[in-house]
Protein backbone atom coordinates (compact mmCIF):
# COMPACT_ATOMS: atom_id res chain seq x y z
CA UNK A 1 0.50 53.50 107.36
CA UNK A 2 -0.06 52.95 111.06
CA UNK A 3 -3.58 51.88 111.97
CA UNK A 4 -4.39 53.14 115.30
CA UNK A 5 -7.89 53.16 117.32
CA UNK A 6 -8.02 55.36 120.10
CA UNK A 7 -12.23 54.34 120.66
CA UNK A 8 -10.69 51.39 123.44
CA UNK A 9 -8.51 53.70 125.30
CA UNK A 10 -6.70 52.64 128.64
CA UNK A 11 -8.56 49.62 129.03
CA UNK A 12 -6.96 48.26 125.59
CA UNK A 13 -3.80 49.94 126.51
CA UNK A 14 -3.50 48.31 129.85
CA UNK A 15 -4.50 44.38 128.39
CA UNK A 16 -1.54 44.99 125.69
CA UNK A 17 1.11 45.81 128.37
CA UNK A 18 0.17 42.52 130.24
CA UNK A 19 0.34 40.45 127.38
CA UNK A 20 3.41 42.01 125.58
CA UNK A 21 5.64 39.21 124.33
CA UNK A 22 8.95 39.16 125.18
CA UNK A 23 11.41 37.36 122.57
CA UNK A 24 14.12 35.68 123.71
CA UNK A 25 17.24 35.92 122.90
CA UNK A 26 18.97 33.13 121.09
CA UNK A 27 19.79 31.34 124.17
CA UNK A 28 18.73 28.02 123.12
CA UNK A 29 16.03 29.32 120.71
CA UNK A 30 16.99 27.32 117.43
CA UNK A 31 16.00 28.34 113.91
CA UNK A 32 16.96 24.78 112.03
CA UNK A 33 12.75 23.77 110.95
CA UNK A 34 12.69 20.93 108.98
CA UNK A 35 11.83 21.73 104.75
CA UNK A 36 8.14 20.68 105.98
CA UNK A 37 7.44 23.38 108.75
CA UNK A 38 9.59 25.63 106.58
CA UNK A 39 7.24 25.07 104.01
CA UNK A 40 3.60 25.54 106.28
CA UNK A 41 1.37 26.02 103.68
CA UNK A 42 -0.78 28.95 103.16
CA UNK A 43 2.10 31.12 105.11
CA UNK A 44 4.98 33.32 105.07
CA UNK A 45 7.72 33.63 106.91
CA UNK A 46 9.66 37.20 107.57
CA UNK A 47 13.29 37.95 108.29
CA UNK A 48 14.25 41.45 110.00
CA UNK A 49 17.71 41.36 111.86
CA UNK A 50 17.98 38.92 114.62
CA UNK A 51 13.91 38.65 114.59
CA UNK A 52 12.53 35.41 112.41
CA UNK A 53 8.99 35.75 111.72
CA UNK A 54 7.50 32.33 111.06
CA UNK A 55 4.23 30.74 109.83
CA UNK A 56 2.59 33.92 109.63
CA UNK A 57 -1.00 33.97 108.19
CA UNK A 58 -4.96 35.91 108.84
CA UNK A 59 -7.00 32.67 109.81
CA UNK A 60 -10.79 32.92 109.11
CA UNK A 61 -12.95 30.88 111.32
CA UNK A 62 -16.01 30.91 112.79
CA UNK A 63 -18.54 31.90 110.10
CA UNK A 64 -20.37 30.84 107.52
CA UNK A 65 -19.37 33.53 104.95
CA UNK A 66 -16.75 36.20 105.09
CA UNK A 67 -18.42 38.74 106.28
CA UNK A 68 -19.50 37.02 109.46
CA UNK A 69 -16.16 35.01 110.27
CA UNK A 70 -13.30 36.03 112.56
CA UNK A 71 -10.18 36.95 111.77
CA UNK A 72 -7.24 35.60 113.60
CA UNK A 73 -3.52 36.11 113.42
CA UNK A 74 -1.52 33.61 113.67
CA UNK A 75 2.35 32.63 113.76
CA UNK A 76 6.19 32.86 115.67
CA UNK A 77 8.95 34.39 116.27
CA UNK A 78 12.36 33.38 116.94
CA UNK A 79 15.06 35.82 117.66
CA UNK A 80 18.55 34.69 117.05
CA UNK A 81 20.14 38.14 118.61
CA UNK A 82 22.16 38.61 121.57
CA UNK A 83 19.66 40.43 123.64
CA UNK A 84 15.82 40.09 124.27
CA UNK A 85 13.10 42.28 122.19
CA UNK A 86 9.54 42.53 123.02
CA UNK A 87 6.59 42.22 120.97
CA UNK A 88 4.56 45.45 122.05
CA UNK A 89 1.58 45.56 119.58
CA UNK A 90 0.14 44.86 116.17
CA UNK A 91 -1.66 46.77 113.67
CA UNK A 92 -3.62 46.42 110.09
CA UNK A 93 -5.45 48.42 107.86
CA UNK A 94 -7.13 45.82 106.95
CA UNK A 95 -8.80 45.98 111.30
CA UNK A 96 -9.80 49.37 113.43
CA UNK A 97 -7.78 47.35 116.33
CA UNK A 98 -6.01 43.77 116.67
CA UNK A 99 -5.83 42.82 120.32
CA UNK A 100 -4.13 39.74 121.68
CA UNK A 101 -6.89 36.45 122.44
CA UNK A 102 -4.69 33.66 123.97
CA UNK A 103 -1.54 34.51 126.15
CA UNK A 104 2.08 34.93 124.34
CA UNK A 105 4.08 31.23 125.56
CA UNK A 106 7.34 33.01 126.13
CA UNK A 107 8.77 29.51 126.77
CA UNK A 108 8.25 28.80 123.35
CA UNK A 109 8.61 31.00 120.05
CA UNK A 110 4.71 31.12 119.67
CA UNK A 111 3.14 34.71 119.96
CA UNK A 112 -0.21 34.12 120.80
CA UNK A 113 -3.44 34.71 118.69
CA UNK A 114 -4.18 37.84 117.68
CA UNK A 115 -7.59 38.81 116.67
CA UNK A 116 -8.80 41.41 113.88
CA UNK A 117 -11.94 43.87 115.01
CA UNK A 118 -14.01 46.12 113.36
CA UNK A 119 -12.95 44.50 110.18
CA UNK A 120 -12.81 47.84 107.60
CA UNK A 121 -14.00 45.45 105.06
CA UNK A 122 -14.65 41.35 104.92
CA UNK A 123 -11.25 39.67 104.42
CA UNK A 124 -11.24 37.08 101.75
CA UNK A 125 -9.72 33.46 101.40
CA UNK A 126 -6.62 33.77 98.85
CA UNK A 127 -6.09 37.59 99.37
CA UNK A 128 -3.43 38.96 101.61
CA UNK A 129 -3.34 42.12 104.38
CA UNK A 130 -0.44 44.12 105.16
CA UNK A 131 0.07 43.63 108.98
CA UNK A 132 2.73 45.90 111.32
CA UNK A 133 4.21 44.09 114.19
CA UNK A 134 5.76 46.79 116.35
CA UNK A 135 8.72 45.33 118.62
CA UNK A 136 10.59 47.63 121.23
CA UNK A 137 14.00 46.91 119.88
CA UNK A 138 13.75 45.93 115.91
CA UNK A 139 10.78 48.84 115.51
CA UNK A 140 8.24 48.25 112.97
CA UNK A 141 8.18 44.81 110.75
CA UNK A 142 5.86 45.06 108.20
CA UNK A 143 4.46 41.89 106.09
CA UNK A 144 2.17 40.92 103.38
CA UNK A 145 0.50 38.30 105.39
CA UNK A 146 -2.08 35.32 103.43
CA UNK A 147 -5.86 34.98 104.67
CA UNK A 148 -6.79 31.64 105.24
CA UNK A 149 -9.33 29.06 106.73
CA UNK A 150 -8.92 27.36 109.65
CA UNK A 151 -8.67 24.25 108.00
């Protein structure tokens, strides 16, 4: 299921192109983590092809019960391949939209924060969401990602 909102348009369209991440390729990009950030807790991590998907969890912060907090994604990527990828967008059905909030450091393997909007319903501590990260080279990587606090 691809969740799609076409209510922002070219505006959202046009913010997503100028912060699309681009993954390295594994020139000098290392996947060796140490057992304790292998082990972030409250995270999963996601392997599809050359593309490592690390620390990946739905952070809730900002509110003093679920159905007021905000939902942020959160998490890496490392890509061990010969040649680059790009990540172009995300997507839930668990959000009408997910737009990037803090700019992708392609120097590093960090992708940004992503946050959840129009929540379709209040996300809960301890449950999971299926979120679609949509990269031009490896496609569509789905995962079963944890919510969490912000603790």
């Amino acid at each position: 299921m691809d969740a799609r909102s076409h209510r922002h348009g070219a505006p959202a369209a046009a913010l997503a192109a100028a912060l699309t991440v681009s993954v390295l390729a594994g020139c000098g990009a290392r996947n060796d983590y140490s057992a304790v950030e292998r082990r972030l807790p409250n995270s999963i991590n996601v392997d599809a092809g050359p593309l490592a998907l690390r620390h990946l969890r739905v952070q809730l912060i900002d509110g003093s019960s679920p159905d007021s907090a905000t939902a942020v994604l959160r998490g890496s990527v490392i890509n061990s391949g010969g040649s680059q990828d790009a990540l172009l967008r995300v997507t839930t059905p668990a959000a009408e939209s997910v737009h990037p909030i803090t700019a992708p450091d392609v120097r590093s393997t960090d992708f940004g924060e992503w946050r959840l909007t129009d929540l379709r319903q209040p996300l809960r501590v301890g449950t999971s969401v299926a979120v679609t990260f949509h990269f031009a080279a490896q496609g569509k990587v789905t995962a079963t990602v944890p919510v969490t606090t912000a603790a």
